[in-house]
PDB file of N, CA and C in Angstrom:
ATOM      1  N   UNK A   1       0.811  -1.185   0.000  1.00  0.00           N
ATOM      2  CA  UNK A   1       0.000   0.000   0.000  1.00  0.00           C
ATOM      3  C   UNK A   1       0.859   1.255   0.000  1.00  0.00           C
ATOM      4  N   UNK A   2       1.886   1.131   0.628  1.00  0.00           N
ATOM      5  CA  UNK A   2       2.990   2.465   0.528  1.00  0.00           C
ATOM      6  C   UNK A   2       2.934   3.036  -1.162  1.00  0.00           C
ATOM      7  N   UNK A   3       3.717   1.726  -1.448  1.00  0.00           N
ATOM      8  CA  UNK A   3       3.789   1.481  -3.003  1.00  0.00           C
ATOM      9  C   UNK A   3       2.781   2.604  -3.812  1.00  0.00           C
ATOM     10  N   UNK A   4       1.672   2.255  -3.602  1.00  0.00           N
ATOM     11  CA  UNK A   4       0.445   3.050  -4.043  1.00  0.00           C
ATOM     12  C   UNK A   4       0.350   4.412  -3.909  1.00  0.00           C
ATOM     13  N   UNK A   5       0.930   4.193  -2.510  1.00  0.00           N
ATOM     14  CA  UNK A   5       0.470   5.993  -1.767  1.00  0.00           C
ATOM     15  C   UNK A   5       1.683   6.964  -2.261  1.00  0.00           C
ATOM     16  N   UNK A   6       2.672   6.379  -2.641  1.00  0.00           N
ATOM     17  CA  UNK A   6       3.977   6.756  -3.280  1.00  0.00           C
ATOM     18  C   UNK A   6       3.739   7.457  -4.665  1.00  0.00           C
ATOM     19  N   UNK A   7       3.551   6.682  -5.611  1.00  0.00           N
ATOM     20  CA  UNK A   7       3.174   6.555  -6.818  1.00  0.00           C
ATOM     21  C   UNK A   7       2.340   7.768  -7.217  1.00  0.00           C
ATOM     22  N   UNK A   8       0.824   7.643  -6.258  1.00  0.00           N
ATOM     23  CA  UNK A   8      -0.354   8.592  -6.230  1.00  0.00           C
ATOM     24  C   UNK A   8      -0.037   9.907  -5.816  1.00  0.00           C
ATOM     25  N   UNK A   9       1.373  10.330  -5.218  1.00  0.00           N
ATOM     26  CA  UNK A   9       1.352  11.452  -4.764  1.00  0.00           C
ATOM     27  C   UNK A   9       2.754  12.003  -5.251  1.00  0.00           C
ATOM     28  N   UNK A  10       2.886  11.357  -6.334  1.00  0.00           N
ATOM     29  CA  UNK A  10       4.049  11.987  -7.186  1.00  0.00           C
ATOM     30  C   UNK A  10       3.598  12.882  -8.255  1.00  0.00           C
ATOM     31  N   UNK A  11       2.607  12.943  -8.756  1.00  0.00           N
ATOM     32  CA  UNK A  11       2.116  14.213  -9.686  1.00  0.00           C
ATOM     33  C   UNK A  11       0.596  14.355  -9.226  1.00  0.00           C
ATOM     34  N   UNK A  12       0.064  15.722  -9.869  1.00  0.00           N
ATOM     35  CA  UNK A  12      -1.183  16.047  -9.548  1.00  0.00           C
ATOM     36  C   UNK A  12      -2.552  14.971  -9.897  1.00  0.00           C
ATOM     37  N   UNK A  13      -1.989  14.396 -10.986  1.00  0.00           N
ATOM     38  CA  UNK A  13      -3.519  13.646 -11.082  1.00  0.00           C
ATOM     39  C   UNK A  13      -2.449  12.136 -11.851  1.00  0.00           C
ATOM     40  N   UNK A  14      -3.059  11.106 -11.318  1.00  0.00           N
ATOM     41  CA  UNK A  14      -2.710   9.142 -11.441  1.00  0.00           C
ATOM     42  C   UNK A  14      -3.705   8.758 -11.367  1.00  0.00           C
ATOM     43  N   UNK A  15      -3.630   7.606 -12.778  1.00  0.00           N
ATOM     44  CA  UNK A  15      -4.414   6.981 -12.811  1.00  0.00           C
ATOM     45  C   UNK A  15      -3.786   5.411 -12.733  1.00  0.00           C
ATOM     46  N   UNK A  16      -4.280   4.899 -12.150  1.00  0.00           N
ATOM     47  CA  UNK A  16      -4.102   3.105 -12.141  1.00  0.00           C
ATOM     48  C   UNK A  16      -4.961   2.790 -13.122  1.00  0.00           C
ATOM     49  N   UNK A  17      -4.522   2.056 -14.425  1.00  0.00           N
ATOM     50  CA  UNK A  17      -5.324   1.672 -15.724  1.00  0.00           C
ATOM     51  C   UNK A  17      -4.942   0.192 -16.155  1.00  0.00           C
ATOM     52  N   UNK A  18      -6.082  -0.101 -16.568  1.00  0.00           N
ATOM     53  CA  UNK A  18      -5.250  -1.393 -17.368  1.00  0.00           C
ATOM     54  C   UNK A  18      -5.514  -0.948 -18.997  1.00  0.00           C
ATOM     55  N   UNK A  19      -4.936  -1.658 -19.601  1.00  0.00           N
ATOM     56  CA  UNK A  19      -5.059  -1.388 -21.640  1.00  0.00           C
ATOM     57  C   UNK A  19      -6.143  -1.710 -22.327  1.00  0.00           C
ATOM     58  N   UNK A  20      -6.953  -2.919 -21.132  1.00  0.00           N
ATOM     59  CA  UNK A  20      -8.274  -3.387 -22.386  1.00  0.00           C
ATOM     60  C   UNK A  20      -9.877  -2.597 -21.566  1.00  0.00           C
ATOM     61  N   UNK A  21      -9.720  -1.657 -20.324  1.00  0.00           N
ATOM     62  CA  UNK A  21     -10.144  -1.760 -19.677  1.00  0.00           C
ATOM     63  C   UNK A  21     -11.335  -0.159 -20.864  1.00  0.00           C
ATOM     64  N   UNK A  22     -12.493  -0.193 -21.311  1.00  0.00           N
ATOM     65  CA  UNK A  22     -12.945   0.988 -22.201  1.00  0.00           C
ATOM     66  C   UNK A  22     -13.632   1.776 -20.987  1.00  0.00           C
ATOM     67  N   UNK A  23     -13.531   1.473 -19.406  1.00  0.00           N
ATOM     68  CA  UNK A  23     -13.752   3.220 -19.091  1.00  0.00           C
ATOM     69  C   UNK A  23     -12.481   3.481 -18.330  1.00  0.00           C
ATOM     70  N   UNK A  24     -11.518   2.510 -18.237  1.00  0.00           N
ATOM     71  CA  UNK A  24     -10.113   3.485 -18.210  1.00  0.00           C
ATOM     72  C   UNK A  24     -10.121   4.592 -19.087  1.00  0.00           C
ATOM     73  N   UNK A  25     -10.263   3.602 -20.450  1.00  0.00           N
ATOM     74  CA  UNK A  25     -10.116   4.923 -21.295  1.00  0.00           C
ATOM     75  C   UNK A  25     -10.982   6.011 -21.892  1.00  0.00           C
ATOM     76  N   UNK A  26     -12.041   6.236 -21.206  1.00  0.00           N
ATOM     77  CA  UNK A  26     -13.036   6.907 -21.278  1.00  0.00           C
ATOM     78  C   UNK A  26     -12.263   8.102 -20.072  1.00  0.00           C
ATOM     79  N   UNK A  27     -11.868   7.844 -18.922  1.00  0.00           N
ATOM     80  CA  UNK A  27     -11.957   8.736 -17.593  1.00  0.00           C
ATOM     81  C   UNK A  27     -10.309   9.196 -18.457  1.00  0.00           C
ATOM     82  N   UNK A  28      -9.493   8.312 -19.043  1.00  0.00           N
ATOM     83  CA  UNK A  28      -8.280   8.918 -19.638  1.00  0.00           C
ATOM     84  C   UNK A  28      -8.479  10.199 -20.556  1.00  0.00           C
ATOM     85  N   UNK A  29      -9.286   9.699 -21.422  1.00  0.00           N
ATOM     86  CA  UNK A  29      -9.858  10.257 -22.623  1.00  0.00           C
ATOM     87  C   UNK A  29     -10.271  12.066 -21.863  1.00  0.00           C
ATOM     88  N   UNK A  30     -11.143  11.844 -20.619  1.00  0.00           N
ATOM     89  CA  UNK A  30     -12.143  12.457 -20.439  1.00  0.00           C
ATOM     90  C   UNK A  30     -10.465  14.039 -20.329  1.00  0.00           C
ATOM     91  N   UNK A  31     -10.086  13.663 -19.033  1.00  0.00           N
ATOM     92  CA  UNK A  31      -8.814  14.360 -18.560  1.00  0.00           C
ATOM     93  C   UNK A  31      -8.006  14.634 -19.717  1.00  0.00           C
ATOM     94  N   UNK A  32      -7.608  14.241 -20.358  1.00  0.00           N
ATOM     95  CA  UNK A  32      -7.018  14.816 -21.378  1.00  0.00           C
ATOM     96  C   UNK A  32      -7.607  15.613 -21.879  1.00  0.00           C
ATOM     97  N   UNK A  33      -9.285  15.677 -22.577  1.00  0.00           N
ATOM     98  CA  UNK A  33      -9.800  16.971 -22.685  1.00  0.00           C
ATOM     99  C   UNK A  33      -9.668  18.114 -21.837  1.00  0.00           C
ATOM    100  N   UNK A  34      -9.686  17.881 -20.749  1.00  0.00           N
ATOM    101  CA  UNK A  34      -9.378  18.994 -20.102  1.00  0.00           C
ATOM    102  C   UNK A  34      -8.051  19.546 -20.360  1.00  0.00           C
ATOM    103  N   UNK A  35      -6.962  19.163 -21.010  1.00  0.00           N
ATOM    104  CA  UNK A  35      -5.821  19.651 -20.866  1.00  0.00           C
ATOM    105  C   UNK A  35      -4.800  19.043 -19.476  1.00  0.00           C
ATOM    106  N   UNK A  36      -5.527  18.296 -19.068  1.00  0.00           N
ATOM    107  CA  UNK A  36      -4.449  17.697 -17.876  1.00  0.00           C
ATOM    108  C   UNK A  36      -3.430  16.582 -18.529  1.00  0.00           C
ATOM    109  N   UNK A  37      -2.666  16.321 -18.030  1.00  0.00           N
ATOM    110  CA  UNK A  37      -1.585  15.449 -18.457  1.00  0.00           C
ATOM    111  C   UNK A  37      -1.501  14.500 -16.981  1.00  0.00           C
ATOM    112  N   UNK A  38      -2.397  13.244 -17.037  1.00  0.00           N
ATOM    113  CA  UNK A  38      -2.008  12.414 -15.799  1.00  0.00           C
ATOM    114  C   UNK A  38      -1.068  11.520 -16.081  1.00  0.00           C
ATOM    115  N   UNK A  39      -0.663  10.786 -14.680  1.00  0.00           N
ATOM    116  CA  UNK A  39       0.837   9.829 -15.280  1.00  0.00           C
ATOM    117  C   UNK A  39      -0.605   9.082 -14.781  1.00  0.00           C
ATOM    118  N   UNK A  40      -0.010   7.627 -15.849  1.00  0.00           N
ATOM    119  CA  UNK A  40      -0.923   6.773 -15.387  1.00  0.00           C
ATOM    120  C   UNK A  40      -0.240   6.016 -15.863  1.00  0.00           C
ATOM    121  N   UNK A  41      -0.706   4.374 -15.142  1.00  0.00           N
ATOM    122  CA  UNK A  41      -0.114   3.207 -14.668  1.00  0.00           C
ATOM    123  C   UNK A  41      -0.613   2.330 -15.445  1.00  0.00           C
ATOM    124  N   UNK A  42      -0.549   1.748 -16.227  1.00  0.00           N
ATOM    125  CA  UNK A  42      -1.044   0.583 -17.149  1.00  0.00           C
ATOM    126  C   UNK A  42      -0.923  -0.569 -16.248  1.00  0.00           C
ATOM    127  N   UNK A  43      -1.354  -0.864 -15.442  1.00  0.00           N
ATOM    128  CA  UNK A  43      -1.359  -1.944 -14.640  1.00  0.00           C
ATOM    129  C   UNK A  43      -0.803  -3.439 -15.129  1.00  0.00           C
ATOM    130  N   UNK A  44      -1.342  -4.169 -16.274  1.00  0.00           N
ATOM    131  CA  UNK A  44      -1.530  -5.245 -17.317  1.00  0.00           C
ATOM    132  C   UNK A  44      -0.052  -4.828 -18.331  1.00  0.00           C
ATOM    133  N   UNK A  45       0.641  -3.799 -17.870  1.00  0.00           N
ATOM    134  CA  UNK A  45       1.641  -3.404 -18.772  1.00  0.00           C
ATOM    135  C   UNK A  45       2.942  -3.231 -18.104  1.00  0.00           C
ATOM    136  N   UNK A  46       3.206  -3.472 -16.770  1.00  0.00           N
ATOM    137  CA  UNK A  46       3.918  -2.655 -16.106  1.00  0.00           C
ATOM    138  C   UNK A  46       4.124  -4.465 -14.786  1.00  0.00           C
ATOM    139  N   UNK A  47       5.599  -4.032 -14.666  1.00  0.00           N
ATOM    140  CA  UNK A  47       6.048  -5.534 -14.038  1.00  0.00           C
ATOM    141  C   UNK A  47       6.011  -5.664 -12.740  1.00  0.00           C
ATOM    142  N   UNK A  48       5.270  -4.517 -11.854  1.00  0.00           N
ATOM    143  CA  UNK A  48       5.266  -4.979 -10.656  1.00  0.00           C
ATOM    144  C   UNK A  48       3.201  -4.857 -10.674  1.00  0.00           C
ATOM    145  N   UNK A  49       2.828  -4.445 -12.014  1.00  0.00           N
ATOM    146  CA  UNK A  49       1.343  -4.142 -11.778  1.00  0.00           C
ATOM    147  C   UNK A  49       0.472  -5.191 -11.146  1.00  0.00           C
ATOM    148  N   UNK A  50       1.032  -6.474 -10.447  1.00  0.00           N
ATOM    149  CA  UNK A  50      -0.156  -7.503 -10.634  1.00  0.00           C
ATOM    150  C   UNK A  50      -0.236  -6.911  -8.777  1.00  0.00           C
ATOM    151  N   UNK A  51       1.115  -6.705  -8.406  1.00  0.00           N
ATOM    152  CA  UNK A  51       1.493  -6.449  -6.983  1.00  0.00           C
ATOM    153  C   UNK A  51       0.530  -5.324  -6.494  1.00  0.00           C
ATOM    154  N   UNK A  52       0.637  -3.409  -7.538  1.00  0.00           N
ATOM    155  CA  UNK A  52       0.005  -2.791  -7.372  1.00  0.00           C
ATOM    156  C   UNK A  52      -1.406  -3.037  -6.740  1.00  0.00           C
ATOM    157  N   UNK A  53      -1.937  -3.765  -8.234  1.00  0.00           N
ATOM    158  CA  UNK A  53      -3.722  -3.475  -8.154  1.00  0.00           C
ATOM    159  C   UNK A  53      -3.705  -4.648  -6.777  1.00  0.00           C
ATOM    160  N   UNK A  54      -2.939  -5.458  -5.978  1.00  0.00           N
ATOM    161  CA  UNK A  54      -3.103  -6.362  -5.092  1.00  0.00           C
ATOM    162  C   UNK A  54      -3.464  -5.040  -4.058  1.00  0.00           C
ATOM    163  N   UNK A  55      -2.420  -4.326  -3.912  1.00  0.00           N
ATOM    164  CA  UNK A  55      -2.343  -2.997  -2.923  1.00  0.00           C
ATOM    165  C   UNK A  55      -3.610  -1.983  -3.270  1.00  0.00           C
ATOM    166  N   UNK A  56      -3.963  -2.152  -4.801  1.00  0.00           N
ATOM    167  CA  UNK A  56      -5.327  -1.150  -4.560  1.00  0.00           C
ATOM    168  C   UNK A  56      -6.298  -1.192  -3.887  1.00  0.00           C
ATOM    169  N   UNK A  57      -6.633  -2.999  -3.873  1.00  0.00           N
ATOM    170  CA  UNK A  57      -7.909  -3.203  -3.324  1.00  0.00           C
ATOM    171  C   UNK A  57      -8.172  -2.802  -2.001  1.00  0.00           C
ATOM    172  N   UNK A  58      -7.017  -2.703  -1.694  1.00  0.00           N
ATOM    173  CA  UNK A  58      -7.146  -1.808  -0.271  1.00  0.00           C
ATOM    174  C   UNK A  58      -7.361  -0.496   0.286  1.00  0.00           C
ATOM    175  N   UNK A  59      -7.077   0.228  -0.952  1.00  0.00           N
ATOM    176  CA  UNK A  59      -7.368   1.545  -0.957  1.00  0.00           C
ATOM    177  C   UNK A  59      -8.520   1.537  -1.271  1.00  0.00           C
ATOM    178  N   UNK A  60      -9.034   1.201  -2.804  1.00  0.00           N
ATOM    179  CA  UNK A  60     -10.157   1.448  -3.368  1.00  0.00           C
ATOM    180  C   UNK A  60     -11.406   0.956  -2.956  1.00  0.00           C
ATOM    181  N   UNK A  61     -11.271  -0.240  -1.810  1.00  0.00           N
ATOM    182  CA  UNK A  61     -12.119  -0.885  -1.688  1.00  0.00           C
ATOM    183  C   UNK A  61     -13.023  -1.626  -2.029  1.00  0.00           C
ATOM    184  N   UNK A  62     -12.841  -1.991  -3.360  1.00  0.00           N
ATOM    185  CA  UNK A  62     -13.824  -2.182  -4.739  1.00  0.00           C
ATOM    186  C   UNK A  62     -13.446  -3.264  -5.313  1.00  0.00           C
ATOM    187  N   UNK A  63     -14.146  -4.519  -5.971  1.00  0.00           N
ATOM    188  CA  UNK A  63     -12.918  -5.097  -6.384  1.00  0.00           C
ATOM    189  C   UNK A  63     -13.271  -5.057  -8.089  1.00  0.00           C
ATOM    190  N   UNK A  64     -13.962  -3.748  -8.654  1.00  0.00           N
ATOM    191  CA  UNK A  64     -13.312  -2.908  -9.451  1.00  0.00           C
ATOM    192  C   UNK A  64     -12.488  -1.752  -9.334  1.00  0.00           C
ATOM    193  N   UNK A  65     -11.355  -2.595  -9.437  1.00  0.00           N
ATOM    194  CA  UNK A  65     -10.006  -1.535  -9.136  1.00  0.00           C
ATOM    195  C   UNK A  65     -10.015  -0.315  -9.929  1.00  0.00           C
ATOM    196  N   UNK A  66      -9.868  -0.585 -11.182  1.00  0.00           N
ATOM    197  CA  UNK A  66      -9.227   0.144 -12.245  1.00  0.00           C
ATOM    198  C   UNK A  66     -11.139   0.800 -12.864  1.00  0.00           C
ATOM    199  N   UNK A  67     -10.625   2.303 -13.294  1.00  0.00           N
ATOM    200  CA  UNK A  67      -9.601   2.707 -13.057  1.00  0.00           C
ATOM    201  C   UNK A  67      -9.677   3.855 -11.760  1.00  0.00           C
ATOM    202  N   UNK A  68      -8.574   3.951 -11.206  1.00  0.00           N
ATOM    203  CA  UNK A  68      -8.697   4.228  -9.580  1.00  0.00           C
ATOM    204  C   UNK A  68      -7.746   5.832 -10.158  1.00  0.00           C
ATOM    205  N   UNK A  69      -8.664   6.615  -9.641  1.00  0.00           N
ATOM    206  CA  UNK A  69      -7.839   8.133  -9.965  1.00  0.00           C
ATOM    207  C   UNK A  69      -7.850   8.764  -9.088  1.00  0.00           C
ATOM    208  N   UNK A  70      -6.712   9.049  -8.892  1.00  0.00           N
ATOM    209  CA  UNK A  70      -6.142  10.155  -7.515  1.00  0.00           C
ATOM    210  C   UNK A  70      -5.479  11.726  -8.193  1.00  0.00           C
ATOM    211  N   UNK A  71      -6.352  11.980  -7.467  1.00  0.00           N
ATOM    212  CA  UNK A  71      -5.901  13.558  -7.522  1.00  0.00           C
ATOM    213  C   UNK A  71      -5.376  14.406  -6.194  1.00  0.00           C
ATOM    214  N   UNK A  72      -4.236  15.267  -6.713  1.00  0.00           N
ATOM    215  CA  UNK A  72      -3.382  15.859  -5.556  1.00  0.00           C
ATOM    216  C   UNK A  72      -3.446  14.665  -4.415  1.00  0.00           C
ATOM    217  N   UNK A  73      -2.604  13.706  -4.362  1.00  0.00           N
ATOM    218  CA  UNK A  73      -2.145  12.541  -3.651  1.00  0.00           C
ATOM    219  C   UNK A  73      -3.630  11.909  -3.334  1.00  0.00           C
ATOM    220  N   UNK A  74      -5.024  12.322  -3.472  1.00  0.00           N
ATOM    221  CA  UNK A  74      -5.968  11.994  -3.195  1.00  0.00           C
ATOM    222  C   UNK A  74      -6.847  10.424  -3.738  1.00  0.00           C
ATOM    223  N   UNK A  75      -7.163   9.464  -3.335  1.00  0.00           N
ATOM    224  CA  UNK A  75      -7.989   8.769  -4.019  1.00  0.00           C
ATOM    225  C   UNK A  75      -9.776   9.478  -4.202  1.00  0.00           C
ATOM    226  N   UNK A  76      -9.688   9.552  -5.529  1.00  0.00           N
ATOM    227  CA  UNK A  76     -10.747  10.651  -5.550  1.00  0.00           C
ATOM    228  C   UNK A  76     -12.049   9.016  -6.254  1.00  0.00           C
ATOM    229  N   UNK A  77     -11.499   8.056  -6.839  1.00  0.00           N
ATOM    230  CA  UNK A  77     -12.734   7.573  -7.270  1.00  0.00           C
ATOM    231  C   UNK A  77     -12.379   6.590  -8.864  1.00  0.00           C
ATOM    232  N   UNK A  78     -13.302   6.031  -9.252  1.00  0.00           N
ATOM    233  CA  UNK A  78     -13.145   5.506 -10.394  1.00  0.00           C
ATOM    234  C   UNK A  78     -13.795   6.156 -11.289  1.00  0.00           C
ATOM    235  N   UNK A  79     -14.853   5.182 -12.165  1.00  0.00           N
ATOM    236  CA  UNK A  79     -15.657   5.946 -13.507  1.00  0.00           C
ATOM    237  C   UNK A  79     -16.324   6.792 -13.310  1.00  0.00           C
ATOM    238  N   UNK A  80     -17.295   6.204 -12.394  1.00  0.00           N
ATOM    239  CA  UNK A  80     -18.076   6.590 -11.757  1.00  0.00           C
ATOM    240  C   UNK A  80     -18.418   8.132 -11.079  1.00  0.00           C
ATOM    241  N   UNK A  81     -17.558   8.313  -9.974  1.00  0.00           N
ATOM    242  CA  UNK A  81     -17.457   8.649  -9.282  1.00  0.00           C
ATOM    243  C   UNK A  81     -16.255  10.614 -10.135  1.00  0.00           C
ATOM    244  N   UNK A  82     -15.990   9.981 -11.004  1.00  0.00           N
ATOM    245  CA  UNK A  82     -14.855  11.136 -11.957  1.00  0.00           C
ATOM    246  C   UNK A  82     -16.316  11.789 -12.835  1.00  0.00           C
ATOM    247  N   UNK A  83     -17.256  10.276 -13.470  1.00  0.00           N
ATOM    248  CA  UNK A  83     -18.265  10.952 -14.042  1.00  0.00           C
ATOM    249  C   UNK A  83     -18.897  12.276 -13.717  1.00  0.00           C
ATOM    250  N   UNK A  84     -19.380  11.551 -12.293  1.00  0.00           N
ATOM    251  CA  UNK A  84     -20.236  12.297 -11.631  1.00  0.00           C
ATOM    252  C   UNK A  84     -20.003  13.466 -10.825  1.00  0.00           C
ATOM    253  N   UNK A  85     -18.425  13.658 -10.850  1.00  0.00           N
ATOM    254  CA  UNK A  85     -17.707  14.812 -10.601  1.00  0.00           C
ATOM    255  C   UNK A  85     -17.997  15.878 -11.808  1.00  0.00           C
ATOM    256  N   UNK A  86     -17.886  15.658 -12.654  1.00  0.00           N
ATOM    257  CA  UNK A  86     -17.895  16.155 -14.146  1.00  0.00           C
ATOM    258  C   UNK A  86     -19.010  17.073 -14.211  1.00  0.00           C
ATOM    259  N   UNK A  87     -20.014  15.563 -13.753  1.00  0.00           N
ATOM    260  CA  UNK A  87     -21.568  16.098 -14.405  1.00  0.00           C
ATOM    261  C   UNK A  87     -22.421  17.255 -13.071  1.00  0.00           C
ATOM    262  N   UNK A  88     -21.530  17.261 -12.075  1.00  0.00           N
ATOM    263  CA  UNK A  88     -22.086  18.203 -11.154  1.00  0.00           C
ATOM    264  C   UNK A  88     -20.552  19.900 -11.214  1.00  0.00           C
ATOM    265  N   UNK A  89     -19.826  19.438 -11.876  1.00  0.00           N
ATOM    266  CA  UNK A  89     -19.288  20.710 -12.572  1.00  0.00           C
ATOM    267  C   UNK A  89     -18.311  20.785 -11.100  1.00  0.00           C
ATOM    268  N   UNK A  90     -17.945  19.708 -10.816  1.00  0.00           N
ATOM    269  CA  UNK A  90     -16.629  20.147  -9.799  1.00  0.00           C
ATOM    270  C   UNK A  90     -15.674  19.120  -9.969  1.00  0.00           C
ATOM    271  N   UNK A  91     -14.897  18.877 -11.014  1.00  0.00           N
ATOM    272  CA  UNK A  91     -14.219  18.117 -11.449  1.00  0.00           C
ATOM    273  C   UNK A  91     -12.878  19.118 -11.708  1.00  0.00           C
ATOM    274  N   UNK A  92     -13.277  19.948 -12.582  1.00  0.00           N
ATOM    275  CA  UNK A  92     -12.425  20.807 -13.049  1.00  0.00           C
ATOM    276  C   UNK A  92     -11.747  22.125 -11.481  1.00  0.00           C
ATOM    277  N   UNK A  93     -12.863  22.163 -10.450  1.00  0.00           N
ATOM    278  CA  UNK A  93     -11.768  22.784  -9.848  1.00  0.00           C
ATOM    279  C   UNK A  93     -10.965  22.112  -8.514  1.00  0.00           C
ATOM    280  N   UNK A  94     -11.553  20.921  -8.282  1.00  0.00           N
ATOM    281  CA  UNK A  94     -10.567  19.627  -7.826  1.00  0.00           C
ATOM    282  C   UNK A  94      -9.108  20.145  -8.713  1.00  0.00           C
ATOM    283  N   UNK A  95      -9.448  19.428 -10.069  1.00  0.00           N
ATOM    284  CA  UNK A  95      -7.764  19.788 -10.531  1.00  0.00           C
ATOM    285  C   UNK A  95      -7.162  20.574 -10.677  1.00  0.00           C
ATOM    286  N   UNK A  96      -8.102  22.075 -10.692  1.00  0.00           N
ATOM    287  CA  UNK A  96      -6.842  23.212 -10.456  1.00  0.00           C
ATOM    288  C   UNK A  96      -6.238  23.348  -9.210  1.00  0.00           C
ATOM    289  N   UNK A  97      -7.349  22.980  -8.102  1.00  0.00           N
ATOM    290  CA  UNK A  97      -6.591  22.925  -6.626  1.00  0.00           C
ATOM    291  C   UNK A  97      -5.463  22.272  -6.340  1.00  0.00           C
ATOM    292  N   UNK A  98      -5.493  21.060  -7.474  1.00  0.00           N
ATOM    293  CA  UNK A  98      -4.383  19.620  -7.342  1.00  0.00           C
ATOM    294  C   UNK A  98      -3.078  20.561  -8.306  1.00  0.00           C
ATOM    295  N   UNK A  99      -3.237  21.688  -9.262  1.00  0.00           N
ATOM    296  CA  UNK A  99      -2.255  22.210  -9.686  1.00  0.00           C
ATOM    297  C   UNK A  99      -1.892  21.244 -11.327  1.00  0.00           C
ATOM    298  N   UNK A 100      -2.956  20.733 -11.870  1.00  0.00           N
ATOM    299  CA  UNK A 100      -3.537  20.075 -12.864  1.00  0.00           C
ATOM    300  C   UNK A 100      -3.891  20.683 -14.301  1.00  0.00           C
ATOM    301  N   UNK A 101      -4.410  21.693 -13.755  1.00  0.00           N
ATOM    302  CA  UNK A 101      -4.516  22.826 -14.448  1.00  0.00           C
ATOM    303  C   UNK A 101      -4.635  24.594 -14.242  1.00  0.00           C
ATOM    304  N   UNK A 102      -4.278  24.930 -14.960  1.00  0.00           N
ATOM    305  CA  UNK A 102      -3.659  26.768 -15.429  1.00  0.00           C
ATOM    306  C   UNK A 102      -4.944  27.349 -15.590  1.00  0.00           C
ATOM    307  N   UNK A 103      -5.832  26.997 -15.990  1.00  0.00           N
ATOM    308  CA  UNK A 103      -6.906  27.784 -16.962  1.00  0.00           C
ATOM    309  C   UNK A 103      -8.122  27.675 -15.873  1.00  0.00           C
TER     310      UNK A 103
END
């Protein structure tokens, strides 16, 4: 879990993803419209990832892990939960607070 908490609080916005996962890449997709640049973790791509998502389930509580997005060292949520940030219009100043975005 360090591992995790390490990782998550090295830039403003991480995502834990896997490659086949289509609302990884929907919540990827989404952030990049905004102009954010997250580091994110390909889980299914990456040689300690099986270890990671072992350590997510502990954070995330879910045992849909992915995709698990933290903002400003924060576990803020998955699809869901980023959606519905969006759709109530406080998504965008989460990430300027996290220093995510300029604009």
């Amino acid at each position: 879990m360090d591992m995790v908490t390490r990782m998550a609080s090295e830039k403003p916005v991480v995502i834990f993803s896997k490659s086949s996962c289509s609302m990884c890449h929907t919540i990827k997709s989404l952030l990049l419209e905004f102009g954010v640049n997250p580091t994110i973790y390909e889980l299914d791509e990456i040689s300690k990832g099986r270890e990671i998502e072992q350590a997510l389930l502990i954070v995330v509580q879910n045992p849909m892990v992915v995709p698990a997005v933290f903002i400003g060292g924060q576990f803020v949520g998955g699809a869901n939960e980023i959606i519905s940030l969006h759709l109530q219009q406080a998504l965008q100043p989460m990430l300027k607070d996290a220093g995510a975005l300029w604009v």
